[in-house]
N, C-alpha and C. Protein backbone atom coordinates (compact mmCIF):
# COMPACT_ATOMS: atom_id res chain seq x y z
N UNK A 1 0.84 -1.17 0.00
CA UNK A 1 0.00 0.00 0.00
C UNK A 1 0.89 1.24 0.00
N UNK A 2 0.54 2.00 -1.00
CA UNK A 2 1.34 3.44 -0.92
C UNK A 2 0.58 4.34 0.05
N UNK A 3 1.49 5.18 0.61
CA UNK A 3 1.50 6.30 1.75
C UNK A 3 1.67 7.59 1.18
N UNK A 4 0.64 8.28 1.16
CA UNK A 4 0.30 9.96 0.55
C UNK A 4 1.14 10.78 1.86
N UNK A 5 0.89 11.82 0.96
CA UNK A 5 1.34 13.06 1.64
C UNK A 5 0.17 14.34 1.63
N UNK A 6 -0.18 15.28 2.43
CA UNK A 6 -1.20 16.16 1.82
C UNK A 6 -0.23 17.46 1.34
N UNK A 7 -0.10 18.27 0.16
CA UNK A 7 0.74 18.91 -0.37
C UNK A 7 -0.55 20.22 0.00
N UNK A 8 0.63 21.08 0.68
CA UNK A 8 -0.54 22.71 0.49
C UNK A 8 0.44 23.48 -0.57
N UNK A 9 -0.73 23.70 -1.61
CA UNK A 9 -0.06 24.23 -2.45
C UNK A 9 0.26 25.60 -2.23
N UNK A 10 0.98 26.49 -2.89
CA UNK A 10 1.25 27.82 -2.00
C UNK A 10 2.69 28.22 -2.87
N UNK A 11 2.58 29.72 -3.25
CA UNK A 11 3.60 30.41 -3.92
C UNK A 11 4.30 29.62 -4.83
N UNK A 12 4.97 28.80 -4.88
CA UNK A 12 5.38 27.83 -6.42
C UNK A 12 5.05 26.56 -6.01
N UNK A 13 3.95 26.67 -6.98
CA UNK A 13 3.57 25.16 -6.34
C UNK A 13 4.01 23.78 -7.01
N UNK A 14 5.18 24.10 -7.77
CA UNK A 14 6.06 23.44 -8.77
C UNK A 14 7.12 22.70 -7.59
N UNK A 15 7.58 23.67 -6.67
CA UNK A 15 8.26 23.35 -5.76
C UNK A 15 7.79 22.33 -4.14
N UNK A 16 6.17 22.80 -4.52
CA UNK A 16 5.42 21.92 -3.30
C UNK A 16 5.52 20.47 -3.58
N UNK A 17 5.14 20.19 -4.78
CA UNK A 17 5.33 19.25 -5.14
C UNK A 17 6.15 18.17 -5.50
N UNK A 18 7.56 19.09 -5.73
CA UNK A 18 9.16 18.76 -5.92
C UNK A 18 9.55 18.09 -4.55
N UNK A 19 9.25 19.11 -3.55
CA UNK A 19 9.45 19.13 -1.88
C UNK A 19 8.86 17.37 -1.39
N UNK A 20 7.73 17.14 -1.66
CA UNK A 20 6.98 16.09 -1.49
C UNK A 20 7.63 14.78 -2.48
N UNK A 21 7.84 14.46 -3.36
CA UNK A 21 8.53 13.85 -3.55
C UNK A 21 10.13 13.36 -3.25
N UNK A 22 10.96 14.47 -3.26
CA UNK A 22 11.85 14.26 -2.77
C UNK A 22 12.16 14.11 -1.34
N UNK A 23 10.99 14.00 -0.29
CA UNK A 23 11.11 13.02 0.40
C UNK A 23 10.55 11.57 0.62
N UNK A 24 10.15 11.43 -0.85
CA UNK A 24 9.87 9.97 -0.85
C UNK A 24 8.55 9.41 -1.02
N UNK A 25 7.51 10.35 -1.19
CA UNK A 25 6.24 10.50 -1.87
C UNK A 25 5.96 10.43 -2.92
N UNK A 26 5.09 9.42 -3.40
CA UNK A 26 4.74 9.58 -4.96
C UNK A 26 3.18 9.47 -5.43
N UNK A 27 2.83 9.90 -4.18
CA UNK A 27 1.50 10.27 -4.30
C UNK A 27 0.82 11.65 -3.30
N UNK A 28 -0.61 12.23 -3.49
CA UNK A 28 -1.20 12.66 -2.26
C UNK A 28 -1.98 13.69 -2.43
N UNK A 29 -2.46 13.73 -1.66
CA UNK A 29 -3.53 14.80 -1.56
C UNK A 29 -2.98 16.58 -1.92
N UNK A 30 -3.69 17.39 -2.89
CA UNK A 30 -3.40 18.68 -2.82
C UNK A 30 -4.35 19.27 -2.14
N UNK A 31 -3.86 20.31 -1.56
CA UNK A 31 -5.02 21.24 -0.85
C UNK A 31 -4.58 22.63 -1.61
N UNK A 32 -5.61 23.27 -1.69
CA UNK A 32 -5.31 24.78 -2.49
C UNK A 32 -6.22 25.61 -1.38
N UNK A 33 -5.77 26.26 -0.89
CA UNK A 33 -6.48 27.31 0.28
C UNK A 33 -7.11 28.81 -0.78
N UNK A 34 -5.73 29.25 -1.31
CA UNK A 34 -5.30 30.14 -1.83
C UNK A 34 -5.91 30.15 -3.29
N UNK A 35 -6.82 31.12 -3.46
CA UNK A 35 -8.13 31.10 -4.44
C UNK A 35 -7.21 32.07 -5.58
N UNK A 36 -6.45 32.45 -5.19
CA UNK A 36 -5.62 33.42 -6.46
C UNK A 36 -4.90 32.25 -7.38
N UNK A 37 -4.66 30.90 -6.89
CA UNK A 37 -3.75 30.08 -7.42
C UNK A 37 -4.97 29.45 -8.81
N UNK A 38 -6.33 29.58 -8.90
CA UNK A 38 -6.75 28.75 -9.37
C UNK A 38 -6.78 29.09 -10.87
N UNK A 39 -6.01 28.95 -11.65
CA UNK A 39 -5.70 29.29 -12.95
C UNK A 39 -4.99 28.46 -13.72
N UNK A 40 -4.83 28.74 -14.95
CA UNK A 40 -4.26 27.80 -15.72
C UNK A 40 -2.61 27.89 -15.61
N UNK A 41 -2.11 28.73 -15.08
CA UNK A 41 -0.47 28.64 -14.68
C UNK A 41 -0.76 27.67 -13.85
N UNK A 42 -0.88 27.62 -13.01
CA UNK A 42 -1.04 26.80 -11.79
C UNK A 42 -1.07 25.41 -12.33
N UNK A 43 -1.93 25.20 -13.03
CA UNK A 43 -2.68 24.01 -13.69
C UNK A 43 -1.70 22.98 -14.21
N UNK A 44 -0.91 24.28 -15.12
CA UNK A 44 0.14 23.86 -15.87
C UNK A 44 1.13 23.58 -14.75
N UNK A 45 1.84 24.09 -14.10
CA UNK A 45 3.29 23.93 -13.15
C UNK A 45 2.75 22.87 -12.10
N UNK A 46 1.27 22.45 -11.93
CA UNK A 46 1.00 21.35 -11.27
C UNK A 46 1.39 19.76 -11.87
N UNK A 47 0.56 20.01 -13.26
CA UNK A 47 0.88 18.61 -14.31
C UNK A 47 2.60 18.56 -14.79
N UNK A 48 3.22 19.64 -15.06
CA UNK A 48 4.44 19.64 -14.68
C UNK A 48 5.24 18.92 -13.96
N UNK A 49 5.15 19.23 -12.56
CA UNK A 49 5.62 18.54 -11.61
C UNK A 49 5.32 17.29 -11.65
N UNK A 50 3.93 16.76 -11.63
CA UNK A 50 3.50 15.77 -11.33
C UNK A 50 4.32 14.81 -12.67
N UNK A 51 4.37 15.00 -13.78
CA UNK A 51 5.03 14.54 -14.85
C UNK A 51 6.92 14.10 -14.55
N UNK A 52 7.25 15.47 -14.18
CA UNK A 52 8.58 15.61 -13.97
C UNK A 52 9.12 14.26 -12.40
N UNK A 53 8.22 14.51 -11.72
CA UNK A 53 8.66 13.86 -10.18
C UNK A 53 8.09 12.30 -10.01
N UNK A 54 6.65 12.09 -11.06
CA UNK A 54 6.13 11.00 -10.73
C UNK A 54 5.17 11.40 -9.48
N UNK A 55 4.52 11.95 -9.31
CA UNK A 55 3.54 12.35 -8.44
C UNK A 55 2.28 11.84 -9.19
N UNK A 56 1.63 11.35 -8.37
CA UNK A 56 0.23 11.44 -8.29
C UNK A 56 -0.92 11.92 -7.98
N UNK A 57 -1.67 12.92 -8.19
CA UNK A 57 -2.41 13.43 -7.15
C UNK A 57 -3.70 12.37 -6.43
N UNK A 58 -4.00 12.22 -5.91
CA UNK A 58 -4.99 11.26 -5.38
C UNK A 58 -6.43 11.84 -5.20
N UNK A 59 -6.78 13.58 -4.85
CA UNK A 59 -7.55 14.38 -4.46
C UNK A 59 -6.95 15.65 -4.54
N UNK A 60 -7.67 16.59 -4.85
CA UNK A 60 -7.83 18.14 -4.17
C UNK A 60 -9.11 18.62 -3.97
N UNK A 61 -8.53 19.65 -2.66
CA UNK A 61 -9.06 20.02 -1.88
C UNK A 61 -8.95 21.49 -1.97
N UNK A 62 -10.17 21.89 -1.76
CA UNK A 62 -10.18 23.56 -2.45
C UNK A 62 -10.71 24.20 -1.41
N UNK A 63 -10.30 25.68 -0.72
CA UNK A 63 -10.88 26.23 0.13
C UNK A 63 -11.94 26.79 -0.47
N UNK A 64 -12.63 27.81 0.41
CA UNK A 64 -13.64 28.69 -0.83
C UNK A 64 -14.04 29.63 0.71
N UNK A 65 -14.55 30.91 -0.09
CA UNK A 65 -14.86 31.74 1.19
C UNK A 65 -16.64 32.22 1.26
């Protein structure tokens, strides 16, 4: 059984995701709090990562106000 991580995404979220793998994660939950992130940059530097590191996302989780 693989073991997630929950990733808060936040200011480069290219790097949240980098961060999470390189300690040994290859899966997990995103959380996005941060409602400015929800765009297609984002979108892109998410599938990015996830491409580049072998990440999986499993879920996200979206704040909302």
């Amino acid at each position: 059984m693989k073991i997630g991580i929950l990733v808060e995404l936040k200011g480069d979220v290219y790097n949240c995701i980098a961060d999470a793998a390189k300690q040994g994660f290859s899966n997990g939950q995103l959380a996005v709090w941060d409602m400015s992130l929800y765009n297609e940059h984002t979108i892109a530097e998410v599938k990015r990562a996830c491409n580049d590191f072998s990440f999986t996302p499993t879920a996200v989780w979206c704040g909302w106000s």
